[in-house]
Protein backbone atom coordinates (compact mmCIF):
# COMPACT_ATOMS: atom_id res chain seq x y z
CA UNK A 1 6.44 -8.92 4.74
CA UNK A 2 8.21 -11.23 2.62
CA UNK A 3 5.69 -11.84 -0.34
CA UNK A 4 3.05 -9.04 -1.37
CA UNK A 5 1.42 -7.84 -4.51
CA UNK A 6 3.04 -4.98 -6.48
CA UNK A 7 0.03 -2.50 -7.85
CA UNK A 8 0.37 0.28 -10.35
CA UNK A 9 -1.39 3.37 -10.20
CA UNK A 10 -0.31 6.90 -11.85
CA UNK A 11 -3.23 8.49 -11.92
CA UNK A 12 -2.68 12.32 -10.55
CA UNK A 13 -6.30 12.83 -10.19
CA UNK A 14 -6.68 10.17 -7.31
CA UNK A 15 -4.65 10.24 -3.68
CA UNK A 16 -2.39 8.05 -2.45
CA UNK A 17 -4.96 7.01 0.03
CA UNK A 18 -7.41 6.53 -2.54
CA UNK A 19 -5.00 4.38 -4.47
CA UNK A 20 -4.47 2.33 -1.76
CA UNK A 21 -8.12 1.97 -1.21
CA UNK A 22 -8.48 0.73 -4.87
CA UNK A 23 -5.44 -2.11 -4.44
CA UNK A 24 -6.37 -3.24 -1.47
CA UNK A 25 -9.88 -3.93 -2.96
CA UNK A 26 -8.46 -5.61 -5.54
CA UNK A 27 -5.86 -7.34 -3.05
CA UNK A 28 -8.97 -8.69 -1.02
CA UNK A 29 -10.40 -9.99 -4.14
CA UNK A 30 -7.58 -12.06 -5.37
CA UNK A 31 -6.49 -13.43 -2.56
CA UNK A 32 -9.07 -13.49 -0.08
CA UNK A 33 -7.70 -11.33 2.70
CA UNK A 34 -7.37 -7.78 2.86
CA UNK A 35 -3.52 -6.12 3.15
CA UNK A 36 -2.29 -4.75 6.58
CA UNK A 37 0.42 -3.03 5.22
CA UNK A 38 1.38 -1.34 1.74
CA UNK A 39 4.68 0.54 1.09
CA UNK A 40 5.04 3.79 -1.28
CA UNK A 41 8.04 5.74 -2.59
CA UNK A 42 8.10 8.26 -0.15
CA UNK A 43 8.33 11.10 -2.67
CA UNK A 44 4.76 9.81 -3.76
CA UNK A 45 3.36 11.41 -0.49
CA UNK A 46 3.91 14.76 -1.20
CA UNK A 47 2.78 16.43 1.83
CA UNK A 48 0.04 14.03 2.76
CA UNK A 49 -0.13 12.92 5.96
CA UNK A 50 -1.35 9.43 5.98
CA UNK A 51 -0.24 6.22 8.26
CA UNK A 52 -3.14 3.99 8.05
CA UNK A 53 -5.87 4.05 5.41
CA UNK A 54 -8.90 1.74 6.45
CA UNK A 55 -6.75 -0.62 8.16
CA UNK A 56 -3.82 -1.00 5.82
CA UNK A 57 -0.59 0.44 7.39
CA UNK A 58 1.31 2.66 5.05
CA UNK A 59 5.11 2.97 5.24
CA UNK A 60 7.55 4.60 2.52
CA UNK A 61 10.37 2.36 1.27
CA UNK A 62 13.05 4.29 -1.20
CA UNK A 63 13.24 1.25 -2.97
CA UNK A 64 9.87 1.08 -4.30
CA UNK A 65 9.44 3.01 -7.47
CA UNK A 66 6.89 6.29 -7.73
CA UNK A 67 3.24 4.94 -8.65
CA UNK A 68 3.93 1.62 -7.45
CA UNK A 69 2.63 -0.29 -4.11
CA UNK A 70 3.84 -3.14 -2.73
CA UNK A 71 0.75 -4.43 -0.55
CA UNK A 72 0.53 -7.41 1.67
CA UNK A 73 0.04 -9.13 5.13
CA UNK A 74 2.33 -8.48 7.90
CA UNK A 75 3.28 -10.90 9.86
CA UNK A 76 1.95 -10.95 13.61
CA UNK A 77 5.41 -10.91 16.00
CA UNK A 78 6.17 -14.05 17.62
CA UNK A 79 6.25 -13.44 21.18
């Protein structure tokens, strides 16, 4: 994923799963297309297990900072 859309969420009431539910609403909105993949901090998981959420791949990046997610499209491999 080159380009994405960065989403902010610290609320410690809600999951990670349910924050991802909420951007990629929001994703789907904006642009028109839902997000198949969204990377977290991986100190954000915390025990949860969770690799796919409703059809949005989740993968932990060190680089992206806690409460943020970077959600986008992936691109399909050229074969």
């Amino acid at each position: 994923m080159d380009m994405g859309m960065l989403w902010f969420d610290d609320n410690p009431a809600i999951t990670v799963a349910d924050k991802v539910n909420k951007a990629a609403a929001y994703y789907a909105s904006k642009y028109g297309c839902k997000p198949t993949i969204c990377f977290v901090n991986p100190g954000m998981l915390g025990g949860e297990c969770v690799n796919k959420n409703d059809g949005v791949e989740i993968r932990t990046s060190r680089t992206i900072l806690k409460h943020h997610f970077w959600l986008g499209v992936q691109p399909s491999s050229a074969v």
